[in-house]
C-alpha atoms as a PDB file:
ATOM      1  CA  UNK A   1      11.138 -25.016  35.228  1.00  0.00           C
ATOM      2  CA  UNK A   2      13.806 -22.309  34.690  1.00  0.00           C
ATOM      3  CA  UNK A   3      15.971 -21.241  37.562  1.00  0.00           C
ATOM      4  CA  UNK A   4      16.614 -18.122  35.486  1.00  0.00           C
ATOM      5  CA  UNK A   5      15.257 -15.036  36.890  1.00  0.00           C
ATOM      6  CA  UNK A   6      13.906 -12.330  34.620  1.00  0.00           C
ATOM      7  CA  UNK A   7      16.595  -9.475  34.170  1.00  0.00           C
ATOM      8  CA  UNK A   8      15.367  -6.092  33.232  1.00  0.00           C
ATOM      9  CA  UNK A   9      16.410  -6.413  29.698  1.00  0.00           C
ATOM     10  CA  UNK A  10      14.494  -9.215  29.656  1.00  0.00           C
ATOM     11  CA  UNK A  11      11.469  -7.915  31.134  1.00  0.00           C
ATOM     12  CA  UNK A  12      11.223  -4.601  28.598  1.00  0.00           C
ATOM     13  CA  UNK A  13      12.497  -6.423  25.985  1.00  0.00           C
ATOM     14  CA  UNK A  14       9.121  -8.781  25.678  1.00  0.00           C
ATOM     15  CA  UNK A  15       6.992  -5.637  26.678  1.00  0.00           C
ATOM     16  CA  UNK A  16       8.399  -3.475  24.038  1.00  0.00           C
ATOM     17  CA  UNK A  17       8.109  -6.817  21.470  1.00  0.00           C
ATOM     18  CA  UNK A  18       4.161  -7.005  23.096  1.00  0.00           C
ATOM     19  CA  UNK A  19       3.094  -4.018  22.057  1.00  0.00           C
ATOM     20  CA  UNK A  20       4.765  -3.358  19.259  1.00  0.00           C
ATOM     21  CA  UNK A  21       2.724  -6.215  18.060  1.00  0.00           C
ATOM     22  CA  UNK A  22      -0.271  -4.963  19.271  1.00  0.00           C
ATOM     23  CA  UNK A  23       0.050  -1.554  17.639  1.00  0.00           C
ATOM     24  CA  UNK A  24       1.500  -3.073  14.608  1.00  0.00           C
ATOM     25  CA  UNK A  25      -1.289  -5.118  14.189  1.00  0.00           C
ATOM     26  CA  UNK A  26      -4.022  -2.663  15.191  1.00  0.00           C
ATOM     27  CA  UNK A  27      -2.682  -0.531  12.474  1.00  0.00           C
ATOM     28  CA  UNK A  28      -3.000  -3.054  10.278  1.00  0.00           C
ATOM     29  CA  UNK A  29      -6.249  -3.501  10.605  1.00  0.00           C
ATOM     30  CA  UNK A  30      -7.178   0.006  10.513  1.00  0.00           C
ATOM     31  CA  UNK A  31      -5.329   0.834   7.170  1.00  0.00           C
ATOM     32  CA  UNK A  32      -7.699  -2.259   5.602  1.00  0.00           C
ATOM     33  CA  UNK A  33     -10.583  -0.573   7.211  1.00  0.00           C
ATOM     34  CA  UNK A  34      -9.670   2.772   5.649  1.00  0.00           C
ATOM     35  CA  UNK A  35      -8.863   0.679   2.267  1.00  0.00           C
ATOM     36  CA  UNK A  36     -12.364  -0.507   2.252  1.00  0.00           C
ATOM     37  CA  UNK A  37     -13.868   2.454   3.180  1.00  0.00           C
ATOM     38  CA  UNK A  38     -12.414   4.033   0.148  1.00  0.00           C
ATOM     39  CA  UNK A  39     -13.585   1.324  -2.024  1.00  0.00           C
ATOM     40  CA  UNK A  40     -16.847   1.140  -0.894  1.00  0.00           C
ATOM     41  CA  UNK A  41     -17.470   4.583   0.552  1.00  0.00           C
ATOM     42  CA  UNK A  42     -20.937   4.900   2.571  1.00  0.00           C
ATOM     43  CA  UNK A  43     -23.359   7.003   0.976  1.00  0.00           C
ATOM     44  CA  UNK A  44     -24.946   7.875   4.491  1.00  0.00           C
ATOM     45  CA  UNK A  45     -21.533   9.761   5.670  1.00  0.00           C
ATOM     46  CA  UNK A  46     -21.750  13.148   6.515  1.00  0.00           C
ATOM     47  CA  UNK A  47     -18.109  14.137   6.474  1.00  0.00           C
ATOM     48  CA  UNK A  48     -15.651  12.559   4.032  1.00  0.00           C
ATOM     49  CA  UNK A  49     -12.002  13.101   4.988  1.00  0.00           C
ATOM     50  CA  UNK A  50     -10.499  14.482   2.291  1.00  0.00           C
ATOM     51  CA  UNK A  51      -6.567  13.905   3.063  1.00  0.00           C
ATOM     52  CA  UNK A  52      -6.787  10.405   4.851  1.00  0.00           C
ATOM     53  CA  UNK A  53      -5.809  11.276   8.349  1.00  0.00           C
ATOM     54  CA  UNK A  54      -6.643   7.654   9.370  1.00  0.00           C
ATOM     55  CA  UNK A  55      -4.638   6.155   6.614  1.00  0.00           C
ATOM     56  CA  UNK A  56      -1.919   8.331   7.478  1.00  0.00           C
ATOM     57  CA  UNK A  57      -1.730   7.820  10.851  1.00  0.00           C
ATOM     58  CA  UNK A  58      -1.685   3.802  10.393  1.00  0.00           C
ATOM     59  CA  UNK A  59       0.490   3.967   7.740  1.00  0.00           C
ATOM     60  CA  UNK A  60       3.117   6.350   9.857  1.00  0.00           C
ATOM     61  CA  UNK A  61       2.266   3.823  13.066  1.00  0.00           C
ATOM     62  CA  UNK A  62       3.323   0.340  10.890  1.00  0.00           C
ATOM     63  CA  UNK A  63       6.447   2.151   9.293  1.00  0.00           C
ATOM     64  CA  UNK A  64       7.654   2.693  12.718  1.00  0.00           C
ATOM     65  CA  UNK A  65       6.510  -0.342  14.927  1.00  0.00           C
ATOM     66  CA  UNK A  66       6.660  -3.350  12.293  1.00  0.00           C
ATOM     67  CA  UNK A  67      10.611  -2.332  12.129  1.00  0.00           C
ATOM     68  CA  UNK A  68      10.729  -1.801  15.945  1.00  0.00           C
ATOM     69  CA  UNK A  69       8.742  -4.954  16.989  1.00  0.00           C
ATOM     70  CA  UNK A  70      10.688  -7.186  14.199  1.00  0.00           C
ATOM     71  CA  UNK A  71      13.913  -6.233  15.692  1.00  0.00           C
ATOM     72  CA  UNK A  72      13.167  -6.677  19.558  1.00  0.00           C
ATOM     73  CA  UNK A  73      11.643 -10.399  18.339  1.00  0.00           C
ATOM     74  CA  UNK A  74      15.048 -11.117  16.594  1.00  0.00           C
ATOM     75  CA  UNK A  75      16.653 -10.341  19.635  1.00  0.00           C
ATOM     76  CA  UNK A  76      14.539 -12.166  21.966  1.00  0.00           C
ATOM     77  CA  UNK A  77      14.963 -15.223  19.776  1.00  0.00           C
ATOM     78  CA  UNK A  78      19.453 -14.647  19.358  1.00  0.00           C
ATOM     79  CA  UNK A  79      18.721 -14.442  23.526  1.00  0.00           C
ATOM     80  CA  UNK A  80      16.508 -17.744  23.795  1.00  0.00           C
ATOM     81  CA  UNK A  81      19.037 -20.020  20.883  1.00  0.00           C
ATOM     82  CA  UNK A  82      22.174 -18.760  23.265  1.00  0.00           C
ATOM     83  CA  UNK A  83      20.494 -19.420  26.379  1.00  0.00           C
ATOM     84  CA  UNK A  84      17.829 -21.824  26.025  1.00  0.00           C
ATOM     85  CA  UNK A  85      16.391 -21.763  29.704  1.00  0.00           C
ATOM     86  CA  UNK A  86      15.125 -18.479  29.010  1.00  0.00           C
ATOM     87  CA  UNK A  87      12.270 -19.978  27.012  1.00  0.00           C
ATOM     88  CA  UNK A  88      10.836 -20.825  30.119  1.00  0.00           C
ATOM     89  CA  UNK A  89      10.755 -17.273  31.367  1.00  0.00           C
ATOM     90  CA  UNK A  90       7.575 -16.191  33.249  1.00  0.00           C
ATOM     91  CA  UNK A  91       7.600 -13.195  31.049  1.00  0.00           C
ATOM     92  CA  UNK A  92       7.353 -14.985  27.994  1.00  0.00           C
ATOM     93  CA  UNK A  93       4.687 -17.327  28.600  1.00  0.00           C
ATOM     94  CA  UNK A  94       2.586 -14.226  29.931  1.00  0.00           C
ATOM     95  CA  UNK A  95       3.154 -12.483  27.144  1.00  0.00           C
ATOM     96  CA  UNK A  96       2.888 -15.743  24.908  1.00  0.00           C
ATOM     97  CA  UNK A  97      -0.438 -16.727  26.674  1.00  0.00           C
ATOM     98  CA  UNK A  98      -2.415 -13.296  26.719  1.00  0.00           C
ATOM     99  CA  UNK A  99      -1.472 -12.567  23.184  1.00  0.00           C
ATOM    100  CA  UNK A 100      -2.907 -16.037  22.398  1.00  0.00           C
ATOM    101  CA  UNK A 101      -5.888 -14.568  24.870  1.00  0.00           C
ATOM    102  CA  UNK A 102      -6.752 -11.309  22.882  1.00  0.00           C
ATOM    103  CA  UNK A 103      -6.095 -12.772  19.444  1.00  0.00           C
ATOM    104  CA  UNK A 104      -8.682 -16.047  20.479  1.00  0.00           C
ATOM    105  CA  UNK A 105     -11.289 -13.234  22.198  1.00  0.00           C
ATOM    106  CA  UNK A 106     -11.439 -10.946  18.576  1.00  0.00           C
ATOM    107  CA  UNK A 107     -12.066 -14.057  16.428  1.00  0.00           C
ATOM    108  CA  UNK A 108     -15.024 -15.030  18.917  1.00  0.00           C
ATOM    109  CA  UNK A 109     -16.059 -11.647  18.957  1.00  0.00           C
ATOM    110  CA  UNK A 110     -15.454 -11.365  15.177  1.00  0.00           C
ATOM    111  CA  UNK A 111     -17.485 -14.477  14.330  1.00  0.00           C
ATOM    112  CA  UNK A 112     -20.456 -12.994  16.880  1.00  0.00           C
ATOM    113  CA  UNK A 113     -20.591  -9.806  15.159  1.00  0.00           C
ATOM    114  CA  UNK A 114     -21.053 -11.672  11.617  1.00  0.00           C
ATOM    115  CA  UNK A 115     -23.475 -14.068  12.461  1.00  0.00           C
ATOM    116  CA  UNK A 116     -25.654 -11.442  14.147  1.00  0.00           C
ATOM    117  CA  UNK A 117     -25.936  -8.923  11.377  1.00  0.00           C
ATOM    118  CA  UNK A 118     -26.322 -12.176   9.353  1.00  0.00           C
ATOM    119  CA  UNK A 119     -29.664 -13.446  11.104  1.00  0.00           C
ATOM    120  CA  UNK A 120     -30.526  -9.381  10.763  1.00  0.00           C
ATOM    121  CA  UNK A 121     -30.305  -9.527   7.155  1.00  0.00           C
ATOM    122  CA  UNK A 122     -28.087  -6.571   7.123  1.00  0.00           C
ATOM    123  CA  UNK A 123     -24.795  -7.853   5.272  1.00  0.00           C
ATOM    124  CA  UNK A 124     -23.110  -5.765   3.015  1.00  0.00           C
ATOM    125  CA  UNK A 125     -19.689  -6.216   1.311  1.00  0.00           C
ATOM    126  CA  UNK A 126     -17.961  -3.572   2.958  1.00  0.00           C
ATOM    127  CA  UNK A 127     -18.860  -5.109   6.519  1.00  0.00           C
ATOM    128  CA  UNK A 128     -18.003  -8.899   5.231  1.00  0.00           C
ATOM    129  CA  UNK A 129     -14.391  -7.388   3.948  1.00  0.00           C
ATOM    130  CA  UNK A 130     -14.025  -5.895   7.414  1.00  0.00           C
ATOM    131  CA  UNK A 131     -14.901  -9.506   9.117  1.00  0.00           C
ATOM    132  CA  UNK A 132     -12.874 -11.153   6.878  1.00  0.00           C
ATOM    133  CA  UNK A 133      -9.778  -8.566   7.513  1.00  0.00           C
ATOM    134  CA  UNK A 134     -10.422  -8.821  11.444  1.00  0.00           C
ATOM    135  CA  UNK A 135     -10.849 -12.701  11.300  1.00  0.00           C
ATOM    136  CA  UNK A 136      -7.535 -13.465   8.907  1.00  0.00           C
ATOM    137  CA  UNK A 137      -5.320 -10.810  10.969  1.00  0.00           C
ATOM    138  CA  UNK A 138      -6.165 -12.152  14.384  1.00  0.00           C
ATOM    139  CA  UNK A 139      -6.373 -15.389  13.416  1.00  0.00           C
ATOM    140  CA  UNK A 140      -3.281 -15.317  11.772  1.00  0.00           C
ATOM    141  CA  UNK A 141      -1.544 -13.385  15.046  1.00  0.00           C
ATOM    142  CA  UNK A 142      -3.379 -16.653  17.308  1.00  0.00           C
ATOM    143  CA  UNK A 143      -1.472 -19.227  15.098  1.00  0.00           C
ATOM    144  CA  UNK A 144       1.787 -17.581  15.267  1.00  0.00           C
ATOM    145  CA  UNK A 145       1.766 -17.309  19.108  1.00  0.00           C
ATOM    146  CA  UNK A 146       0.396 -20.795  19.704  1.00  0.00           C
ATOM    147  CA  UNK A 147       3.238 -22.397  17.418  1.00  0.00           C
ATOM    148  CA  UNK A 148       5.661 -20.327  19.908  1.00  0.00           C
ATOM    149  CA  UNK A 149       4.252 -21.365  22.827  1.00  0.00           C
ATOM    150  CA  UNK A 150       4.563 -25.074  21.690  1.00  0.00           C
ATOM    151  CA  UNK A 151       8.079 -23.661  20.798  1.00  0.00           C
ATOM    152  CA  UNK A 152       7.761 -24.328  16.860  1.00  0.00           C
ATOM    153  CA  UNK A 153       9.712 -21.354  16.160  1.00  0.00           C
ATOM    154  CA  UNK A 154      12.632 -22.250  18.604  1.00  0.00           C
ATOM    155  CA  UNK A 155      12.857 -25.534  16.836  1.00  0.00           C
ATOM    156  CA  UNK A 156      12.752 -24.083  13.283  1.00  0.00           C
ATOM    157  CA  UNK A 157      14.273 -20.834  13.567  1.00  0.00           C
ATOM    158  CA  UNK A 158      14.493 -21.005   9.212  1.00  0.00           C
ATOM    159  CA  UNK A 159      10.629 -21.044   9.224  1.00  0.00           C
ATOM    160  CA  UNK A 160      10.074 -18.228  11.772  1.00  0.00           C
ATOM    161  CA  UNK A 161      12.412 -16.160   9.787  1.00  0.00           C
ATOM    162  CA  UNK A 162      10.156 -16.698   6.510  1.00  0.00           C
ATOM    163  CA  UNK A 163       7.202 -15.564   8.771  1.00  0.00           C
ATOM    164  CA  UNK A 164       8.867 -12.412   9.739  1.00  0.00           C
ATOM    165  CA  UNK A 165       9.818 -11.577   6.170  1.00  0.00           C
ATOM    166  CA  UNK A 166       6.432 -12.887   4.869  1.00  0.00           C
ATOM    167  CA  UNK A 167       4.620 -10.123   7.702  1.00  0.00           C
ATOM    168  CA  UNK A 168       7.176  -7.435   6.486  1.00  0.00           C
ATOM    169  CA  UNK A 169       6.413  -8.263   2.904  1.00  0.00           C
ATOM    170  CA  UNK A 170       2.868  -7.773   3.518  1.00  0.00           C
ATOM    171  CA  UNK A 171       2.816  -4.704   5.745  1.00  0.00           C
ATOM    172  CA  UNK A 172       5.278  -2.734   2.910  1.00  0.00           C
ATOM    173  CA  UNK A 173       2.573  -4.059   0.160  1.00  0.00           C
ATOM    174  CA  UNK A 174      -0.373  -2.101   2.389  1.00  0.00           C
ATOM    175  CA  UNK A 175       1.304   0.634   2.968  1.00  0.00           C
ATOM    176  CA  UNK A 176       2.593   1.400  -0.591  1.00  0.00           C
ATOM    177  CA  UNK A 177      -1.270   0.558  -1.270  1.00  0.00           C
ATOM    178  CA  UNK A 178      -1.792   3.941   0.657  1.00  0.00           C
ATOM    179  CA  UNK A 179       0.385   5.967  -1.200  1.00  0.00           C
ATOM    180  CA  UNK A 180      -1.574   4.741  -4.820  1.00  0.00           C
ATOM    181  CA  UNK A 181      -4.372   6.012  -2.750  1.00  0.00           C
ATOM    182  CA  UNK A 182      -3.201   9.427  -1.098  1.00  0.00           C
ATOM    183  CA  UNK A 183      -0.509  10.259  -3.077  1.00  0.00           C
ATOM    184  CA  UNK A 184       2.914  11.319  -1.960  1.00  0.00           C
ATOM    185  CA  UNK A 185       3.441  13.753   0.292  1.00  0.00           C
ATOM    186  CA  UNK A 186       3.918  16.307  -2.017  1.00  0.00           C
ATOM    187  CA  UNK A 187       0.935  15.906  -3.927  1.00  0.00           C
ATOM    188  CA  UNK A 188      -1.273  15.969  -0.654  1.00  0.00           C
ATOM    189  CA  UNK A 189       0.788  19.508   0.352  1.00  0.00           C
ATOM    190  CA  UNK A 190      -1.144  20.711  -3.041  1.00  0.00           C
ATOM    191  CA  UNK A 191      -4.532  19.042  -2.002  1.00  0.00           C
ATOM    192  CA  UNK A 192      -3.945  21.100   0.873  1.00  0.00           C
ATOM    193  CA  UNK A 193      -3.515  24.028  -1.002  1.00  0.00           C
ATOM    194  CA  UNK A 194      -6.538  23.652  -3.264  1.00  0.00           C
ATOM    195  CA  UNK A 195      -8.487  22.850  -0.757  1.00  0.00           C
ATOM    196  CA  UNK A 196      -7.468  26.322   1.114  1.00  0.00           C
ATOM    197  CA  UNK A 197      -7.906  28.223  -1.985  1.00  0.00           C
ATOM    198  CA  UNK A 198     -11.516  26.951  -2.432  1.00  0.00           C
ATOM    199  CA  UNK A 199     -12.531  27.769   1.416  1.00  0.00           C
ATOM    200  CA  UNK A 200     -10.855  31.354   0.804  1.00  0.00           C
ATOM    201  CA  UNK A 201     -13.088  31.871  -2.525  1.00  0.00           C
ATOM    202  CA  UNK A 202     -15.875  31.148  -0.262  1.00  0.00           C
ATOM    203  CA  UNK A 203     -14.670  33.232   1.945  1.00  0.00           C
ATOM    204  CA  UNK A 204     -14.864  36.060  -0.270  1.00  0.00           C
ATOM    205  CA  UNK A 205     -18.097  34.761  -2.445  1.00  0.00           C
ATOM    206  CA  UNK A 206     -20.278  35.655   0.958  1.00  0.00           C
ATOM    207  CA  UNK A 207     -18.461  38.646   1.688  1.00  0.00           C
ATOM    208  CA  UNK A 208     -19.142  40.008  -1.741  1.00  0.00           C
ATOM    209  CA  UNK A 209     -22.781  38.741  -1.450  1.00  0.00           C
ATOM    210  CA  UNK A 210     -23.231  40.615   1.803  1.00  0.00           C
ATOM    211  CA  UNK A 211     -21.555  43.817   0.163  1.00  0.00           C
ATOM    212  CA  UNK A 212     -24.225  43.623  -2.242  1.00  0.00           C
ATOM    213  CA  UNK A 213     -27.090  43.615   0.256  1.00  0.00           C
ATOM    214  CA  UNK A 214     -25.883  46.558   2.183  1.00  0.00           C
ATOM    215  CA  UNK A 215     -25.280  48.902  -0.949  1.00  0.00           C
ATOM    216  CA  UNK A 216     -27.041  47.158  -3.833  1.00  0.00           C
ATOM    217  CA  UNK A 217     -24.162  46.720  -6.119  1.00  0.00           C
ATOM    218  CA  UNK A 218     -21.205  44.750  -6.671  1.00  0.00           C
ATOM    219  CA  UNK A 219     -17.691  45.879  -5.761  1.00  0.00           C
ATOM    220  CA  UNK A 220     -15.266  47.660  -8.358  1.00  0.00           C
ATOM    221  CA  UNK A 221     -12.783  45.100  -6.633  1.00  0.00           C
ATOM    222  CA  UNK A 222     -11.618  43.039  -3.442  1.00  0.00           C
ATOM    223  CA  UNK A 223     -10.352  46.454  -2.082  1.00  0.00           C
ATOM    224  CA  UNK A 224     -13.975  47.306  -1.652  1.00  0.00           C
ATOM    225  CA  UNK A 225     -15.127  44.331   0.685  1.00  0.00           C
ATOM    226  CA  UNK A 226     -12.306  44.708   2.828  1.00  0.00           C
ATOM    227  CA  UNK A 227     -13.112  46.094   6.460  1.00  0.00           C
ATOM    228  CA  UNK A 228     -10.776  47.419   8.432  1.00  0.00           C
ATOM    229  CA  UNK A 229     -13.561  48.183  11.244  1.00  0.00           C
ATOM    230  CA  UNK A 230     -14.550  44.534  11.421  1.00  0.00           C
ATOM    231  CA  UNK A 231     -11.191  43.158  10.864  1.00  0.00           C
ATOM    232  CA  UNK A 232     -11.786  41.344   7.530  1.00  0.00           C
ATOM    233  CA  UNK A 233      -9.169  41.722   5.010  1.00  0.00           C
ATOM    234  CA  UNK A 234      -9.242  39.673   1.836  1.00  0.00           C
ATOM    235  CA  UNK A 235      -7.612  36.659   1.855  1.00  0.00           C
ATOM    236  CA  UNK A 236      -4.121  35.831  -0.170  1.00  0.00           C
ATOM    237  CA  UNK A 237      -3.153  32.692  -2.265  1.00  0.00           C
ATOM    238  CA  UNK A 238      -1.910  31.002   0.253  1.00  0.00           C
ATOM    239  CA  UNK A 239       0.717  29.160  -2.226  1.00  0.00           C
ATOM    240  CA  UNK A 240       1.754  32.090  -4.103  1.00  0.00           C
ATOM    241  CA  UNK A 241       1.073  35.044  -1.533  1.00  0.00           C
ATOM    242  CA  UNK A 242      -0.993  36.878  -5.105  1.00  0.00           C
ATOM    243  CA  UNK A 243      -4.475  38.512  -4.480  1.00  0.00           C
ATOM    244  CA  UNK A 244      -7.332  36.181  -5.715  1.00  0.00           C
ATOM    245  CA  UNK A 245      -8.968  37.296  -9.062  1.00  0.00           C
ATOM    246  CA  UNK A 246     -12.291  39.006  -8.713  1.00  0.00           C
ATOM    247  CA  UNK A 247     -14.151  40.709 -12.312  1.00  0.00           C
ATOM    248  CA  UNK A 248     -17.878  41.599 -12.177  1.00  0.00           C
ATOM    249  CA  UNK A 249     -19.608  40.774 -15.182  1.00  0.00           C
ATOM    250  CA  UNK A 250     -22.657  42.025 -15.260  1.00  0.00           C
ATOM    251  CA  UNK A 251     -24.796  43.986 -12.578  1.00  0.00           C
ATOM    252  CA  UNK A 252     -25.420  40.858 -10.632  1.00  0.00           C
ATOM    253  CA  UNK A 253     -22.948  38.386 -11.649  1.00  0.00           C
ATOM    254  CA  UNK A 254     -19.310  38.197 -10.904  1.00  0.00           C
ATOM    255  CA  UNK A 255     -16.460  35.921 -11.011  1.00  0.00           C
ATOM    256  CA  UNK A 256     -13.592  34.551  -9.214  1.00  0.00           C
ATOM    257  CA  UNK A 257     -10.416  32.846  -9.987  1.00  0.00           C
ATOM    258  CA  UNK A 258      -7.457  30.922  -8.570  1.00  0.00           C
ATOM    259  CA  UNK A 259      -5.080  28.566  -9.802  1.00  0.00           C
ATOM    260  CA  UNK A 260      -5.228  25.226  -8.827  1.00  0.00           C
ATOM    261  CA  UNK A 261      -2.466  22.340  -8.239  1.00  0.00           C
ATOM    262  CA  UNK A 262      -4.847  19.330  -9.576  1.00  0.00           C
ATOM    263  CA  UNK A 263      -8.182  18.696 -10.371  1.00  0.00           C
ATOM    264  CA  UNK A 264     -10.914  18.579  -7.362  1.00  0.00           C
ATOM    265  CA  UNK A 265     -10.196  14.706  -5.457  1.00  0.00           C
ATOM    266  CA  UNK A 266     -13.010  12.546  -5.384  1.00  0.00           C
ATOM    267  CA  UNK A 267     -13.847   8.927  -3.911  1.00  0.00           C
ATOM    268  CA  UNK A 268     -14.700   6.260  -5.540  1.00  0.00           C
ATOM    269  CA  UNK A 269     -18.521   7.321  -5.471  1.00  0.00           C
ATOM    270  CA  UNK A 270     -17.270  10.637  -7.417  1.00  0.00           C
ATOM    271  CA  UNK A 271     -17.718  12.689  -4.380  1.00  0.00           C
ATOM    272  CA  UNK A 272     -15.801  15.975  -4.672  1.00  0.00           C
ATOM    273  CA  UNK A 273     -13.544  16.549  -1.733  1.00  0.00           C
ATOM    274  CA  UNK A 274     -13.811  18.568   1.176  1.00  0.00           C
ATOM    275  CA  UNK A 275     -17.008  16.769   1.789  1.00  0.00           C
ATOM    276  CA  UNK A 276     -18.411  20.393   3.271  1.00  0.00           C
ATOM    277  CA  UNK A 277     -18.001  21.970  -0.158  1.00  0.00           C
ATOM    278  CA  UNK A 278     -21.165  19.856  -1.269  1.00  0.00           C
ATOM    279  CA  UNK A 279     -23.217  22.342   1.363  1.00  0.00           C
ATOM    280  CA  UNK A 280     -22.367  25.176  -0.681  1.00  0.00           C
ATOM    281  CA  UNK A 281     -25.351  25.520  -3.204  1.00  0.00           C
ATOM    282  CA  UNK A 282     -22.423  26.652  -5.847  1.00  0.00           C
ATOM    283  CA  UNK A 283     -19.929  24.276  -7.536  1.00  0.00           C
ATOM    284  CA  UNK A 284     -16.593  24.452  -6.459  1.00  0.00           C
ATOM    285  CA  UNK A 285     -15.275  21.696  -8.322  1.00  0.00           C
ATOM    286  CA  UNK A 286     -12.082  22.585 -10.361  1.00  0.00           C
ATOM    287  CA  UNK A 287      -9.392  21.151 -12.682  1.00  0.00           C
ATOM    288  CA  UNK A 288      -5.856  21.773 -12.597  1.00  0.00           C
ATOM    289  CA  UNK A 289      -4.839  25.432 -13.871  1.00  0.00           C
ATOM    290  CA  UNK A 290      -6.387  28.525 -13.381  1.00  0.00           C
ATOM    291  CA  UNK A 291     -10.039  28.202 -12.650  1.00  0.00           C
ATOM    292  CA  UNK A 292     -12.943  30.538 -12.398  1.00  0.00           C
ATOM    293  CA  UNK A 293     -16.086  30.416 -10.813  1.00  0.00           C
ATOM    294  CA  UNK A 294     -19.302  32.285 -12.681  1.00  0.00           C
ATOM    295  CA  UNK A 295     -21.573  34.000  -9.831  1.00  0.00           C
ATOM    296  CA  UNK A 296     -24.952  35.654 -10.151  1.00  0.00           C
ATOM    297  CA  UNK A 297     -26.867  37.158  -7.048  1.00  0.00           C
ATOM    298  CA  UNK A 298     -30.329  36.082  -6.749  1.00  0.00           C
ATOM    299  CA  UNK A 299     -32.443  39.166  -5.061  1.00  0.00           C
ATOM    300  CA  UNK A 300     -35.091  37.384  -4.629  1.00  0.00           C
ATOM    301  CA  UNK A 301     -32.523  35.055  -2.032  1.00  0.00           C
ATOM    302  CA  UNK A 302     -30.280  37.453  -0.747  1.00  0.00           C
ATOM    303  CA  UNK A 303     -32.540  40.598  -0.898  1.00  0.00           C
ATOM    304  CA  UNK A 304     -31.086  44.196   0.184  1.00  0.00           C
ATOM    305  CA  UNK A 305     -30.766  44.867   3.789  1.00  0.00           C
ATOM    306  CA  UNK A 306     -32.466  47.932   3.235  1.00  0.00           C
ATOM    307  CA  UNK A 307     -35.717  46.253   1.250  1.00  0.00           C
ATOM    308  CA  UNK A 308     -35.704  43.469   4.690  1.00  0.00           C
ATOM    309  CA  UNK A 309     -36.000  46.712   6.519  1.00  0.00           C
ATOM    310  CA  UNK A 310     -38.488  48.287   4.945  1.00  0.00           C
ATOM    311  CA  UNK A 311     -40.770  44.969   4.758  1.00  0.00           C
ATOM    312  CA  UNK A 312     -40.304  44.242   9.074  1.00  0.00           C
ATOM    313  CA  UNK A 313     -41.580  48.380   9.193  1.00  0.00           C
ATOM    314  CA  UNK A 314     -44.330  47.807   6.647  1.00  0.00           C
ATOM    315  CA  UNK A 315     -45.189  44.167   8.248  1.00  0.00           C
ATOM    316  CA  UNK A 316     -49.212  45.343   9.805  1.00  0.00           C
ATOM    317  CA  UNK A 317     -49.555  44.042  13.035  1.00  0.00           C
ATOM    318  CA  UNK A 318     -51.198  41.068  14.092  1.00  0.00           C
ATOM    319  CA  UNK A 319     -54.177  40.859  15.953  1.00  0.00           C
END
């Protein structure tokens, strides 16, 4: 047993090293989870997010920690080769043992989960990937921390160097996965953008439909829908700062026009992002360029305010 006692350095260094792994590795898992729900999107989902917040997030959270948590463990080892004894630390084999702990409890957990939808008859590939990802990560995570409690990796520092540049090899793989995915940057900043441009359209479709029902006819142009009383003023291009397009063509059709970054982003069932466009009886789906969008108001659905009127007055009373 170690005479050693365990310095500060020491003490933060292994708590900064635990859960840096921890995060790392929960990240990990949740950028395969997102990877597979892209893949294999579920049909049942309500809301599809169209920029990949989750992706993002776990992709910004392994860029940071896997660095962090690779460096603090190359320290800790430099520390334990100069100074042996300190393999004995209290600190380490807590931190060895309850990693070892958690890692053993999400395989069990893991292997529960599968055989129970199993004898339910309810397996399906995206939930078998998602086993699979859970089972190889912790298992993998279990192995490691065993061999260093047996002190494999003190013994053959070569071989836990190979690791560490095998797990950094791997995380840069998934996360360059996510920008095939979500594109760079950039090109999400012009998602973002389209995606404003079709919510302003919207915006403006209703207000011109509800223009229409109060004075039953179209507008000359946006300046006409705008209400200062209310507080509604047409919204702008919110890349370019230029007044959307608006032409009537007929006495109940109309259209409007923007122009668009890149064609409307789908999944990989073909389902148009934002998710909450698909509520809108009207297609909003666009291609890159300018794009307009053929209108025609249905009286018979969106009938004058003043014909609604007369029909409540008209209405005979019931018995």
């Amino acid at each position: 047993m170690s005479t050693l006692k365990v310095s500060p350095k020491d003490f933060f260094f292994w708590l900064g090293a635990i859960i840096g792994v921890y995060g790392s590795v929960g990240a990990l898992i949740a950028l395969l989870f997102q990877y597979i729900t892209y893949a294999f999107p579920d049909p049942l989902a309500y809301y599809v997010e169209p920029y990949s917040g989750g992706m993002r997030f776990a992709m910004a959270t392994l860029i940071v920690l896997v660095p962090v948590t690779l460096l603090l463990m190359r320290f800790i080892r430099k520390d334990i080769a100069a100074t042996p004894e300190k393999s004995d630390l209290w600190v380490r084999r807590w931190a060895l043992v309850l990693t070892v702990f958690v890692a053993g409890i999400i395989v069990v957990v893991d292997l529960i989960t599968l055989i129970n939808y199993f004898l339910g008859g309810d397996l399906t590939t995206p939930f078998l990937l998602k086993v699979a990802v859970v089972f190889l990560v912790a298992g993998a995570v279990f192995l490691h921390f065993v061999a260093d409690l047996r002190g494999y990796w003190t013994k053959n520092p070569g071989q836990a160097q190979m690791v560490g540049y095998a797990a950094a090899a791997l995380i840069t793989l998934s996360i360059l996965a996510g920008f095939f995915i979500m594109g760079s940057p950039s090109q999400v900043r012009l998602y973002r953008f389209d995606d404003q441009k079709v919510s302003d359209l919207q915006t403006i479709q209703w207000q011109i439909v509800n223009f229409w029902q109060q004075k039953e006819r179209l507008p000359l142009d946006l300046s006409e829908v705008a209400d200062p009383l209310s507080g509604y003023s047409n919204p702008l291009d919110p890349q370019t700062g230029a007044p959307y397009t608006y032409e009537t063509t007929g006495q109940l059709s109309f259209k409007l026009c923007a122009e668009f970054n890149a064609e409307s982003q789908s999944d990989a069932q073909g389902r148009t992002y934002p998710k909450t466009a698909e509520l809108v009886e009207d297609n909003w789906h666009h291609d890159a360029g300018e794009e307009c969008f053929e209108r025609t108001v249905d009286p018979e659905r969106y009938p004058p305010f003043s014909k609604q009127r007369s029909l409540i007055i008209e209405e005979p009373l019931k018995p």
